[in-house]
C-alpha atoms as a PDB file:
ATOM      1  CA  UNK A   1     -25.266 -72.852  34.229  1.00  0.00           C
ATOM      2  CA  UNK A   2     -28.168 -73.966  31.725  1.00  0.00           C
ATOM      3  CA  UNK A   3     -30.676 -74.027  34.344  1.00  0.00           C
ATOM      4  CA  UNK A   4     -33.343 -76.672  33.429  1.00  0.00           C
ATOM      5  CA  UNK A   5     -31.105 -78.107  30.399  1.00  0.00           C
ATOM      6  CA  UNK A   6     -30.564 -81.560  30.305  1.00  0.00           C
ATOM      7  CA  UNK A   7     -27.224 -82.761  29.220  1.00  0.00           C
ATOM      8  CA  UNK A   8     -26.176 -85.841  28.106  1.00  0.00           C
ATOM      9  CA  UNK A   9     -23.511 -88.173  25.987  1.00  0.00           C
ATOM     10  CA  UNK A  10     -25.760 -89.449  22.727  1.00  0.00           C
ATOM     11  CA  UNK A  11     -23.437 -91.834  20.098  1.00  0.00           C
ATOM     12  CA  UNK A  12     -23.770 -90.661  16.204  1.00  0.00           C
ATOM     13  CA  UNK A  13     -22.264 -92.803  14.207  1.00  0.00           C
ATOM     14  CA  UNK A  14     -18.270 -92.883  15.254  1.00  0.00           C
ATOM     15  CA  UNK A  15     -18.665 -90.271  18.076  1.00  0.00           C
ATOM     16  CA  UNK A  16     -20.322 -89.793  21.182  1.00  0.00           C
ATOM     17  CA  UNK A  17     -20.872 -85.880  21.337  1.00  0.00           C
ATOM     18  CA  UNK A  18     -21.832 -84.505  24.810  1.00  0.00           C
ATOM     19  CA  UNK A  19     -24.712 -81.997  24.007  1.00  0.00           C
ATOM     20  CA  UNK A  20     -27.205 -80.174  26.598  1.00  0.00           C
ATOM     21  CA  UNK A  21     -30.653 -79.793  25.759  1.00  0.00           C
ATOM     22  CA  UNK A  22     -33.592 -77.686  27.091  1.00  0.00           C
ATOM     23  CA  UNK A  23     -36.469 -75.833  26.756  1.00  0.00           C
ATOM     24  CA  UNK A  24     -40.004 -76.364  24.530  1.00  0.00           C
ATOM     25  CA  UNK A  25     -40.674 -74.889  20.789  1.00  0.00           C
ATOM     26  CA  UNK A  26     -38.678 -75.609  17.423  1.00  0.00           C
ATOM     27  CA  UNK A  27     -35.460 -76.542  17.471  1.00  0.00           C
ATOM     28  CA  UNK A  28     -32.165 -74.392  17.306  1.00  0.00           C
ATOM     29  CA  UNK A  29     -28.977 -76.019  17.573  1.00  0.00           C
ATOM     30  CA  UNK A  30     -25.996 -73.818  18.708  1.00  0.00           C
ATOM     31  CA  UNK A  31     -22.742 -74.124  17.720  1.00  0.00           C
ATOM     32  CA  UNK A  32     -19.114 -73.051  19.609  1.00  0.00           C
ATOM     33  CA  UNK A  33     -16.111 -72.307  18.107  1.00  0.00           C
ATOM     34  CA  UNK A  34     -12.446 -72.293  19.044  1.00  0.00           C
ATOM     35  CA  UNK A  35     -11.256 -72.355  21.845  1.00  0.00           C
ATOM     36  CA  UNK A  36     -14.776 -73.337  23.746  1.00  0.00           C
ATOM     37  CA  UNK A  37     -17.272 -75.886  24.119  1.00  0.00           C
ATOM     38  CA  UNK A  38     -20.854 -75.683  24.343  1.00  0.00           C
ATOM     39  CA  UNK A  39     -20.731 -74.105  27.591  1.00  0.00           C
ATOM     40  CA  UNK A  40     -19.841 -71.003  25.819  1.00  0.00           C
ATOM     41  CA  UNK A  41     -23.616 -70.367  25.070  1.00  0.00           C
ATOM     42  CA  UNK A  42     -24.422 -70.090  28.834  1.00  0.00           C
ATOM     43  CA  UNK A  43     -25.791 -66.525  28.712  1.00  0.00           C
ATOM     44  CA  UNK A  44     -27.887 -67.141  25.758  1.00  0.00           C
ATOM     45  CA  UNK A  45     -29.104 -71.026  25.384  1.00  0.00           C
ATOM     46  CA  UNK A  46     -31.830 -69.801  28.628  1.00  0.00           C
ATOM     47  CA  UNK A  47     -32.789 -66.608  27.281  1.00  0.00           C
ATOM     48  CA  UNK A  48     -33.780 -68.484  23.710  1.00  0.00           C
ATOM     49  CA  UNK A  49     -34.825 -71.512  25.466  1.00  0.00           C
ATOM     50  CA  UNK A  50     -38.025 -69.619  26.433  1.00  0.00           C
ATOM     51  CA  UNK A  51     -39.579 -69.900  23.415  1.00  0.00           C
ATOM     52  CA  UNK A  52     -37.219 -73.141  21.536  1.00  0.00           C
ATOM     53  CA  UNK A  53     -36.130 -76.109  21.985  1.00  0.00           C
ATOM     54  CA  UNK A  54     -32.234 -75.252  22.514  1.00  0.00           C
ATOM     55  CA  UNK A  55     -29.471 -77.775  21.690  1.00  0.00           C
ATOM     56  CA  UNK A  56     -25.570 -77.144  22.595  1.00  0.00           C
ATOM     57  CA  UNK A  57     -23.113 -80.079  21.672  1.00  0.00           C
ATOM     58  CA  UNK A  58     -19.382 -80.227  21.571  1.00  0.00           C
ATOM     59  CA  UNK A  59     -18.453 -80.767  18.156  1.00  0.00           C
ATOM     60  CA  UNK A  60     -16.503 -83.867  17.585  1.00  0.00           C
ATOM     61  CA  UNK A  61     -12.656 -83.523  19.055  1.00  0.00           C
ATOM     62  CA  UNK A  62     -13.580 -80.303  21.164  1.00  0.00           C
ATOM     63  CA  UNK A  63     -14.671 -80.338  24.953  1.00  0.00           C
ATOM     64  CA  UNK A  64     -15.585 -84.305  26.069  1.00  0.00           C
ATOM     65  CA  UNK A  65     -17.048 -85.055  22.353  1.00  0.00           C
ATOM     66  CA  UNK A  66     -15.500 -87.911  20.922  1.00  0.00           C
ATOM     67  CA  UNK A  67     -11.598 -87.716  19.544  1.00  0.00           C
ATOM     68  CA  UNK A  68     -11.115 -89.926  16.549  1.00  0.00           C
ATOM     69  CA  UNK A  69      -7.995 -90.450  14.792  1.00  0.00           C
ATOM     70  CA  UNK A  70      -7.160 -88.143  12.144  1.00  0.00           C
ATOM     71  CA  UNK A  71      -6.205 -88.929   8.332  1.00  0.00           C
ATOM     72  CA  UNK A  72      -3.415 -87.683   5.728  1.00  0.00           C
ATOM     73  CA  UNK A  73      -6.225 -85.207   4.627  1.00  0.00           C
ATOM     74  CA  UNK A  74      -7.478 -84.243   7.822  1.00  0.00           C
ATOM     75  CA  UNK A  75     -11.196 -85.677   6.588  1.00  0.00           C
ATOM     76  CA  UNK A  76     -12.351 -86.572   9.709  1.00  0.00           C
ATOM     77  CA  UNK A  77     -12.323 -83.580  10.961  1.00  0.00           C
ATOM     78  CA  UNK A  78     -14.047 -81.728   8.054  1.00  0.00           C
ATOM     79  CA  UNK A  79     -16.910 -79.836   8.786  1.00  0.00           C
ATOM     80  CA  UNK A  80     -18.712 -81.958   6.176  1.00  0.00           C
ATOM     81  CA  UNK A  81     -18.416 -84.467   8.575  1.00  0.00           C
ATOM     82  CA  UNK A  82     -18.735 -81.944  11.774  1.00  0.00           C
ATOM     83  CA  UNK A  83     -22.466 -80.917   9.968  1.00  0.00           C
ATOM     84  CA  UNK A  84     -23.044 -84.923   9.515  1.00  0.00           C
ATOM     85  CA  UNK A  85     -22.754 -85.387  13.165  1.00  0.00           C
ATOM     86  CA  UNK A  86     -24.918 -82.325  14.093  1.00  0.00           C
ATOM     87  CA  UNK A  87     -27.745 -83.848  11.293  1.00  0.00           C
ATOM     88  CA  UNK A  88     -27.543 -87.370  13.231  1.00  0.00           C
ATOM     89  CA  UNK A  89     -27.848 -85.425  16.468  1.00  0.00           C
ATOM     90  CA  UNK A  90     -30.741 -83.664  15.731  1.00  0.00           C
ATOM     91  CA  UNK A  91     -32.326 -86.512  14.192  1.00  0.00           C
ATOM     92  CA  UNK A  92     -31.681 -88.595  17.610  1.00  0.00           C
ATOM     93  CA  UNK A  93     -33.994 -85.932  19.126  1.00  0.00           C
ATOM     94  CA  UNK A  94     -36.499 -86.179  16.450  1.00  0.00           C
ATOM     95  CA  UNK A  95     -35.732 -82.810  14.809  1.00  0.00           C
ATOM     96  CA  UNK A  96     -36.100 -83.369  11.537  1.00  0.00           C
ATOM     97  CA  UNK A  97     -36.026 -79.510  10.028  1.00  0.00           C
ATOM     98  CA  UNK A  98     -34.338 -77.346  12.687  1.00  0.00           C
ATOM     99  CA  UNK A  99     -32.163 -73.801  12.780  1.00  0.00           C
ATOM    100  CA  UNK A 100     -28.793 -73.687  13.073  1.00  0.00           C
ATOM    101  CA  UNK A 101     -26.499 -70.724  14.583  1.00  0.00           C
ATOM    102  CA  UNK A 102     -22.897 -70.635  14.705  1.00  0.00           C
ATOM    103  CA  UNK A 103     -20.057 -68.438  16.170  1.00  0.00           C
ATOM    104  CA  UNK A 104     -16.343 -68.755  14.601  1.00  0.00           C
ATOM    105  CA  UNK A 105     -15.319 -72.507  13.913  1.00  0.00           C
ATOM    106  CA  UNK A 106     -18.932 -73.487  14.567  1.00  0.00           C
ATOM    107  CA  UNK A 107     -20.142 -71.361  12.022  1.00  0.00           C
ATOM    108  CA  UNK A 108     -18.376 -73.468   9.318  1.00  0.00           C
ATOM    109  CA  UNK A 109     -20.413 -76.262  10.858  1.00  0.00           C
ATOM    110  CA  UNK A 110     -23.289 -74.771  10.147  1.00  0.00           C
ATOM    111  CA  UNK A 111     -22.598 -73.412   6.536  1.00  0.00           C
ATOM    112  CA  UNK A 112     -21.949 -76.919   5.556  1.00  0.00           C
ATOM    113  CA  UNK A 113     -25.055 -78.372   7.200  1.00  0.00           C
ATOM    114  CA  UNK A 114     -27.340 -75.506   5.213  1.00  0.00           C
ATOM    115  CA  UNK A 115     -25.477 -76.743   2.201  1.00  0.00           C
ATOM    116  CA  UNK A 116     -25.190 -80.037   2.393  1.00  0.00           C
ATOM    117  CA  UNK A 117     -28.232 -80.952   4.138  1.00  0.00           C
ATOM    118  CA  UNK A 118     -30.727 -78.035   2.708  1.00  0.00           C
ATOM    119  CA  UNK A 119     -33.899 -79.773   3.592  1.00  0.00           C
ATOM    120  CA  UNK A 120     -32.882 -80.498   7.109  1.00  0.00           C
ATOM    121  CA  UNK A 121     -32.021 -76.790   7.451  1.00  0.00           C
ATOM    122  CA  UNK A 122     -34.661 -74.118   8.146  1.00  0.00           C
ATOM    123  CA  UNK A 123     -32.885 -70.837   8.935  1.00  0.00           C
ATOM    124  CA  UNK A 124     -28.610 -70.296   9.800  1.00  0.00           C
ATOM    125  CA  UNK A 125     -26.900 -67.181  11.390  1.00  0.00           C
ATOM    126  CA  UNK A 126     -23.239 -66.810  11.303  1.00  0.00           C
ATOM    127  CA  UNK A 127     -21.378 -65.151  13.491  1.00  0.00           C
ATOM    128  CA  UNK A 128     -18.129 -63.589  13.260  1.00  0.00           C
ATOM    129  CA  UNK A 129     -17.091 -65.335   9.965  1.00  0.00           C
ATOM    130  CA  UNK A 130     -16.673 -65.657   6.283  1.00  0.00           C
ATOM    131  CA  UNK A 131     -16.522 -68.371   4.347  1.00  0.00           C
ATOM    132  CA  UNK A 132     -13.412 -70.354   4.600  1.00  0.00           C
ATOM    133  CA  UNK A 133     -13.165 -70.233   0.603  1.00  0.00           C
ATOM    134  CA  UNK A 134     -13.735 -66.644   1.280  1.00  0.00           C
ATOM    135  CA  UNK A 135     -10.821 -65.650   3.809  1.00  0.00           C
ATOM    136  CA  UNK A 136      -8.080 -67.866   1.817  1.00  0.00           C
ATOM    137  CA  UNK A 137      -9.123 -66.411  -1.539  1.00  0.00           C
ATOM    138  CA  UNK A 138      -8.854 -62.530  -0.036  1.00  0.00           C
ATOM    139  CA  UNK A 139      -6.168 -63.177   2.189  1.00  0.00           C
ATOM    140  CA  UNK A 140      -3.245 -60.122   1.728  1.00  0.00           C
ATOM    141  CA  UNK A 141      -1.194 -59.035   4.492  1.00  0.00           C
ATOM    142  CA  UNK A 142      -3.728 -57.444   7.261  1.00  0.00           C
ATOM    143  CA  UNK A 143      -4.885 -61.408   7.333  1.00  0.00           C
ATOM    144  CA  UNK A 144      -2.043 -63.036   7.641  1.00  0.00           C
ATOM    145  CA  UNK A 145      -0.841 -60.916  10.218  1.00  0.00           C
ATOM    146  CA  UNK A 146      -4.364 -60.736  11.976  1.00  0.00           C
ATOM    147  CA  UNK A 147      -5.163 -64.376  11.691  1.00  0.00           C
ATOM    148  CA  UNK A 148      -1.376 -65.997  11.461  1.00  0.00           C
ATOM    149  CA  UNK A 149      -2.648 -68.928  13.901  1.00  0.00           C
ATOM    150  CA  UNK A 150      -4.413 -70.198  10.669  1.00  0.00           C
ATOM    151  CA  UNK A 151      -1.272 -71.345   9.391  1.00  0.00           C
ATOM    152  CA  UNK A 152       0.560 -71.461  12.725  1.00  0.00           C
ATOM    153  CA  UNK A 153      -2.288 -74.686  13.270  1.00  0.00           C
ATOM    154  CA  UNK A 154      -1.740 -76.106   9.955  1.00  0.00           C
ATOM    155  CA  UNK A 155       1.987 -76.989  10.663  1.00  0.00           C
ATOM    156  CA  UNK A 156       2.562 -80.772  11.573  1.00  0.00           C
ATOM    157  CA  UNK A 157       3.381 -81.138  15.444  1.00  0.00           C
ATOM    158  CA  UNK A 158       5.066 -77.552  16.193  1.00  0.00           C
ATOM    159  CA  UNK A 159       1.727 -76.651  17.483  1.00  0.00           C
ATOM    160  CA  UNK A 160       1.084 -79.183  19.340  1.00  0.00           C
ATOM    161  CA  UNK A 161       4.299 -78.799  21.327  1.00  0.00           C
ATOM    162  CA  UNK A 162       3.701 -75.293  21.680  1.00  0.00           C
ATOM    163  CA  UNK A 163       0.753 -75.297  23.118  1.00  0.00           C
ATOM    164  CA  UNK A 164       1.022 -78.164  25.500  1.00  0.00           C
ATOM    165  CA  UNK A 165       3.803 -76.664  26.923  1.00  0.00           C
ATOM    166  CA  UNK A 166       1.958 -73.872  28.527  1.00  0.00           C
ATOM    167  CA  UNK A 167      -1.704 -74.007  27.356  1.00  0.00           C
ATOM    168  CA  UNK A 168      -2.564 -70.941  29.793  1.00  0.00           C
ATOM    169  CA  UNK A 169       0.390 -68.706  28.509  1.00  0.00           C
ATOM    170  CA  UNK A 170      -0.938 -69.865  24.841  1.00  0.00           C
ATOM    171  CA  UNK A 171      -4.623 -68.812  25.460  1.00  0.00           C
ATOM    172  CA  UNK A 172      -3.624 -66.003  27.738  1.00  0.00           C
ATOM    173  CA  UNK A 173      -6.552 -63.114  27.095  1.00  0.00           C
ATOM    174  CA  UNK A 174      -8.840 -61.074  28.567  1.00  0.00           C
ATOM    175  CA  UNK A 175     -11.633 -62.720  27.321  1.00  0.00           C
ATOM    176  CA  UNK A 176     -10.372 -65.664  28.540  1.00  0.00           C
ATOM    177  CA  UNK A 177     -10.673 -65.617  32.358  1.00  0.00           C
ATOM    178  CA  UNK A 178     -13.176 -66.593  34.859  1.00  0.00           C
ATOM    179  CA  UNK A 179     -14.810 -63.085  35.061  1.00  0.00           C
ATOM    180  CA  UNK A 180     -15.145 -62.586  31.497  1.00  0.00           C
ATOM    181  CA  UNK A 181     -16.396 -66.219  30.593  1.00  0.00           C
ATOM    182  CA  UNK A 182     -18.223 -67.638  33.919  1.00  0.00           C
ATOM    183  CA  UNK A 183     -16.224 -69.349  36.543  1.00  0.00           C
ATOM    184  CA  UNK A 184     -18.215 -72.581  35.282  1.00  0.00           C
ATOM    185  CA  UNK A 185     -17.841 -71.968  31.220  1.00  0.00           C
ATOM    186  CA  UNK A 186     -13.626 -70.942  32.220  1.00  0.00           C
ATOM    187  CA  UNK A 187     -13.505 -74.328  33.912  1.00  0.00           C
ATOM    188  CA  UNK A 188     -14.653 -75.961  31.281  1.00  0.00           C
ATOM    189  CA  UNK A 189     -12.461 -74.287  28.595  1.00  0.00           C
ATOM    190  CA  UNK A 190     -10.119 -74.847  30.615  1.00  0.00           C
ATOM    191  CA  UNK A 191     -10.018 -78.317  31.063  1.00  0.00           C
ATOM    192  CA  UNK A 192     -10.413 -78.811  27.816  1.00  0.00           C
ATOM    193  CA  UNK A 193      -7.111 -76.991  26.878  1.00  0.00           C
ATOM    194  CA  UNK A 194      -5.249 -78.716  29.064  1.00  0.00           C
ATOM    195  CA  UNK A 195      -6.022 -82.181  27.284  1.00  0.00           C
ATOM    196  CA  UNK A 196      -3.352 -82.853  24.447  1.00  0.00           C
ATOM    197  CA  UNK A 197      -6.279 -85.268  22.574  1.00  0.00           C
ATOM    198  CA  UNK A 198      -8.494 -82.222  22.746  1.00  0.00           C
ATOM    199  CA  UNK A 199      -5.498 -79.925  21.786  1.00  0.00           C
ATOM    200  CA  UNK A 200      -4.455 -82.076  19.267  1.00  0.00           C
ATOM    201  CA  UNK A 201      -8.225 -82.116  17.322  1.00  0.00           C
ATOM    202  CA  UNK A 202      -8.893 -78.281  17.473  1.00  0.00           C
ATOM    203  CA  UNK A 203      -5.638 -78.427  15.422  1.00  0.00           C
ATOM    204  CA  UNK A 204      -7.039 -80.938  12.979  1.00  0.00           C
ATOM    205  CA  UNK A 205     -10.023 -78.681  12.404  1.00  0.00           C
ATOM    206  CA  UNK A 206      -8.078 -75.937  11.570  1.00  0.00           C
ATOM    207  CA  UNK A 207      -5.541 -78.303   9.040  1.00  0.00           C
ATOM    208  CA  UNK A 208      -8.952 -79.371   7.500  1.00  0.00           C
ATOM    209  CA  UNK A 209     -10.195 -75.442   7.463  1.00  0.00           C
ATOM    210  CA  UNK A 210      -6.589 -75.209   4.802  1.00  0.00           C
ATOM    211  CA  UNK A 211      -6.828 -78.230   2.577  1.00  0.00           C
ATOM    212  CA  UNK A 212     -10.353 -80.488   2.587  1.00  0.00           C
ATOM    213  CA  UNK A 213     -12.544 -77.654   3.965  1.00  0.00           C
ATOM    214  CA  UNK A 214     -11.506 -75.273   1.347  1.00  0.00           C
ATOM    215  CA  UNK A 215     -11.987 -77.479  -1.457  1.00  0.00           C
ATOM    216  CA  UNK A 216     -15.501 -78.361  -0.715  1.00  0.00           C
ATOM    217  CA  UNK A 217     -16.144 -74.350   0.006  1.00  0.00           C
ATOM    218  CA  UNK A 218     -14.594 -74.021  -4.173  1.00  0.00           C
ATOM    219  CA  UNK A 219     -16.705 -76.765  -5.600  1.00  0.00           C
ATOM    220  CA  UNK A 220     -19.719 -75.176  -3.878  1.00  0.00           C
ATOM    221  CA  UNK A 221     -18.894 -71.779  -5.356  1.00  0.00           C
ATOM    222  CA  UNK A 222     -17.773 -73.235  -9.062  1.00  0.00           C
ATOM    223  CA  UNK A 223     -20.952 -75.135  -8.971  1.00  0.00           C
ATOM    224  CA  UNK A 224     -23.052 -72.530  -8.361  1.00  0.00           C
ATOM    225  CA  UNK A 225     -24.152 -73.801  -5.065  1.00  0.00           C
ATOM    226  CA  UNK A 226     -25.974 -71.438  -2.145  1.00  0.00           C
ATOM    227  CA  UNK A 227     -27.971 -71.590   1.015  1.00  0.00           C
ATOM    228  CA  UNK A 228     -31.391 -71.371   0.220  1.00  0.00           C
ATOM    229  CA  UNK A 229     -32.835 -70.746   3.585  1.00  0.00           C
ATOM    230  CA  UNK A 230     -32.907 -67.231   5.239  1.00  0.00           C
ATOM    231  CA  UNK A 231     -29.377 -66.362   6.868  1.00  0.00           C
ATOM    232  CA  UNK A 232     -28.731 -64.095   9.180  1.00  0.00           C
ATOM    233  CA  UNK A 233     -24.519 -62.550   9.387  1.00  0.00           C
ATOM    234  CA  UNK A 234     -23.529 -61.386  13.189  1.00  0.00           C
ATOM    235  CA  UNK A 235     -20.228 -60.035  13.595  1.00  0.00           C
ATOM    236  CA  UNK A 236     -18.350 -57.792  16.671  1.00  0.00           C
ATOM    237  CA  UNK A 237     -17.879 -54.293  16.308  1.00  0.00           C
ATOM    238  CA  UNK A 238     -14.561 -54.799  18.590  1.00  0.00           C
ATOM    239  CA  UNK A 239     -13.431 -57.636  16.128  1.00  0.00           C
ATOM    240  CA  UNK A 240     -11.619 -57.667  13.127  1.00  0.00           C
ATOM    241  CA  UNK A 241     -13.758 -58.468  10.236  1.00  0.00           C
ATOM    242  CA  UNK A 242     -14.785 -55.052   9.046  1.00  0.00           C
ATOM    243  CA  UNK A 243     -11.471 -54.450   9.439  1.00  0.00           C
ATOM    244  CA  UNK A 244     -10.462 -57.117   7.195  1.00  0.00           C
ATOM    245  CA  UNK A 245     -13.632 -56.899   4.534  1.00  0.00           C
ATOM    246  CA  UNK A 246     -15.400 -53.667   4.899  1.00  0.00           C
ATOM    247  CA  UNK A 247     -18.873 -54.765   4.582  1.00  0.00           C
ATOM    248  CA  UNK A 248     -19.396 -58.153   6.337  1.00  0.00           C
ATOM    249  CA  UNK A 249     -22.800 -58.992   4.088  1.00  0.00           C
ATOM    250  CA  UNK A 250     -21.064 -57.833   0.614  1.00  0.00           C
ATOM    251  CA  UNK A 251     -18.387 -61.290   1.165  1.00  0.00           C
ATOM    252  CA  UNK A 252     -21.622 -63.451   2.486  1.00  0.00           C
ATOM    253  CA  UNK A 253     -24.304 -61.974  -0.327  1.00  0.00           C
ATOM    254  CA  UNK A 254     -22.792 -64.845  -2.631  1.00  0.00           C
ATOM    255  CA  UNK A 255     -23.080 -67.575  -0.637  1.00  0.00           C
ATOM    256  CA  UNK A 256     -26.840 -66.930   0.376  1.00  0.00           C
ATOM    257  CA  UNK A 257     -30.549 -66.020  -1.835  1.00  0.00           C
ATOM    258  CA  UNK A 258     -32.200 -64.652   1.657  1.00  0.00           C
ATOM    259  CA  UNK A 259     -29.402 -62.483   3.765  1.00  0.00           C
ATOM    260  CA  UNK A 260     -29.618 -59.764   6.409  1.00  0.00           C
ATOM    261  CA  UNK A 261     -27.260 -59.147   9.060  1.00  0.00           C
ATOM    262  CA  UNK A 262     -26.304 -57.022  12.354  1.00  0.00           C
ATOM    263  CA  UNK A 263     -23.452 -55.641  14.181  1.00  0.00           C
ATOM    264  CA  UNK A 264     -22.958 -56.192  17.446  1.00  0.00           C
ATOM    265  CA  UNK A 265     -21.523 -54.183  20.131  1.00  0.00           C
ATOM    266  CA  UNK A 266     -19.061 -57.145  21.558  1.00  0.00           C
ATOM    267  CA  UNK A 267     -15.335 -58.709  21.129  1.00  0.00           C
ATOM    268  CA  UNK A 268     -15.414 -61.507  19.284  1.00  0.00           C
ATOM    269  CA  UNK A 269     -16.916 -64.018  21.880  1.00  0.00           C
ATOM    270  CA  UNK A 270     -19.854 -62.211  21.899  1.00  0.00           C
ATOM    271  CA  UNK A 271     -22.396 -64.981  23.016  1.00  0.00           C
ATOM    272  CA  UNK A 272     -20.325 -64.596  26.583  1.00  0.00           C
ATOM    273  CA  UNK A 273     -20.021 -60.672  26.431  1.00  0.00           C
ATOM    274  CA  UNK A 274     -23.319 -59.819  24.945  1.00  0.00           C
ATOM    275  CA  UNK A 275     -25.424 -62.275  25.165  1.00  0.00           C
ATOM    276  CA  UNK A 276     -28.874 -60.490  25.227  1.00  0.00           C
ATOM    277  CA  UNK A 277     -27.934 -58.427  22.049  1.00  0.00           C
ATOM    278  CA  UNK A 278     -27.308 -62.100  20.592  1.00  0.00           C
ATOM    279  CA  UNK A 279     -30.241 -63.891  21.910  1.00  0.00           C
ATOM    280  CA  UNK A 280     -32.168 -61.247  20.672  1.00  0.00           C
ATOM    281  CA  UNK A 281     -30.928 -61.156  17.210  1.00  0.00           C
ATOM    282  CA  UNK A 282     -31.746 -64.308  16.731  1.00  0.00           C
ATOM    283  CA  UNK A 283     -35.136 -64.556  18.086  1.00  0.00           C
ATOM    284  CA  UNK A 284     -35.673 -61.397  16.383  1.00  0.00           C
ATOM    285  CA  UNK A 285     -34.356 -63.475  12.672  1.00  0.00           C
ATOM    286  CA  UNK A 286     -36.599 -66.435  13.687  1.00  0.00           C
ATOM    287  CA  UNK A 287     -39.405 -64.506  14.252  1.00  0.00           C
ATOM    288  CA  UNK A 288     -39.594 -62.784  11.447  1.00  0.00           C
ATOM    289  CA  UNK A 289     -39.208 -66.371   9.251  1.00  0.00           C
ATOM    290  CA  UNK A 290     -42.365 -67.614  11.293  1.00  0.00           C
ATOM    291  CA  UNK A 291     -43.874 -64.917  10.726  1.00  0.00           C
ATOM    292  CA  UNK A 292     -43.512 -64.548   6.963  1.00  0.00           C
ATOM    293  CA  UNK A 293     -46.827 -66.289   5.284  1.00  0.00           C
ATOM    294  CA  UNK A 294     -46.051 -69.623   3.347  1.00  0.00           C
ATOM    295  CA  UNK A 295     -47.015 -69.538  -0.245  1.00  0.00           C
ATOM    296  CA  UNK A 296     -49.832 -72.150  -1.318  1.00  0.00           C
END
């Protein structure tokens, strides 16, 4: 995997995040969600490395980044502070205006950093998501039913027991075995959910996602508060979220001044099942940013 990608353990602040790095041009930093680590971008870190400089960390708690002990509020595992970490990452590289993608959890991560940090931030793509704000103010039925682990996660301890009881039966899919994933990338996840630490901090994200998460999403929205650099929306056809919202862009068109957005034809961890449709899209998004003439 990642062939000529460098990867390394670099300390921000109260973690150390392990992050591989590779390839020459401006920087993207790419984001995993739940259940994976930054292996999950496998297919597609090389195929954009050809033209960018490609970074792939753990976020804090997930794979072999840093576990730090939680609070009442489940702050430390924010992704205000996620998006801190991935600014003082990029900065340790010397990035100091960079693009950010996303997929599921990660994209949370990387709405926060193109809100909180808006200079840092040159261009974000989300992919399979909504804004957290978003799903819990439209949630009916269909999501709860669809998307019941939200508040499965958010329960003190049950989940944990759960889980470590039998993290294979628990994460049991498909899409989850060595020939879907990468017999590299699957040993990785796996490890991963067979650690009750790491277990035990992909739960805290998701009780953060519920209370502290949330909040910051509402005071963003009552404030007026949007992404001002282009975004780009990705979601699976074979997922959910048309499903859920109809049109994907009409929930995000809020949230963002710039927006344009793509199916594509995947399940929902499409970086692993389609990754040159994803790679594409967003070299295609990038592109066409770089290629836009500044105004004087």
């Amino acid at each position: 995997m990642f062939d000529r990608f460098t990867l390394e353990r670099v300390t921000v602040g109260e973690v150390t995040l392990r992050v591989r790095h590779g390839g020459h041009g401006s920087p993207l930093l790419l984001l995993h969600g739940h259940p994976r680590t930054h292996t999950t971008w496998h297919r597609v870190a090389p195929l954009l490395a050809r033209h960018r400089t490609v970074i792939c960390p753990d976020l804090r708690g997930y794979g072999e980044s840093t576990v730090v002990p939680t609070t009442p509020d489940h702050a430390p595992y924010s992704k205000r502070a996620m998006a801190a970490d991935m600014l003082a990452l990029m900065r340790h590289f010397g990035h100091e205006r960079f693009a950010v993608a996303g997929h599921d959890r990660g994209s949370y991560v990387a709405l926060r950093l193109a809100l909180d940090h808006s200079d840092a931030v040159t261009a974000l793509t989300v992919m399979d998501s909504v804004p957290i704000a978003e799903a819990l103010a439209r949630c009916d039925a269909r999501f709860a039913q669809a998307w019941y682990h939200w508040f499965f996660f958010a329960q003190p301890e049950t989940p944990e027991r759960v889980i470590n009881a039998d993290p294979d039966a628990w994460y049991a899919s498909p899409h989850n075995t060595p020939e879907a994933m990468g017999d590299k990338n699957y040993a990785d996840f796996h490890r991963a959910i067979h650690d009750p630490s790491t277990v035990r901090a992909m739960l805290e994200d998701y009780r953060a996602g519920l209370g502290i998460d949330r909040a910051h999403d509402d005071a963003d929205r009552a404030a007026g508060r949007r992404v001002t650099c282009p975004a780009q929306v990705l979601w699976s056809t074979k997922d959910d979220l048309e499903y859920l919202y109809g049109d994907v862009l009409d929930v995000w068109r809020p949230w963002a001044t710039s927006l344009v957005g793509t199916p594509i034809p995947s399940a929902h961890h499409m970086a692993e099942e389609a990754p040159s449709e994803v790679a594409e899209a967003i070299s295609g998004f990038l592109n066409s940013i770089a290629s836009v003439p500044r105004s004087t």
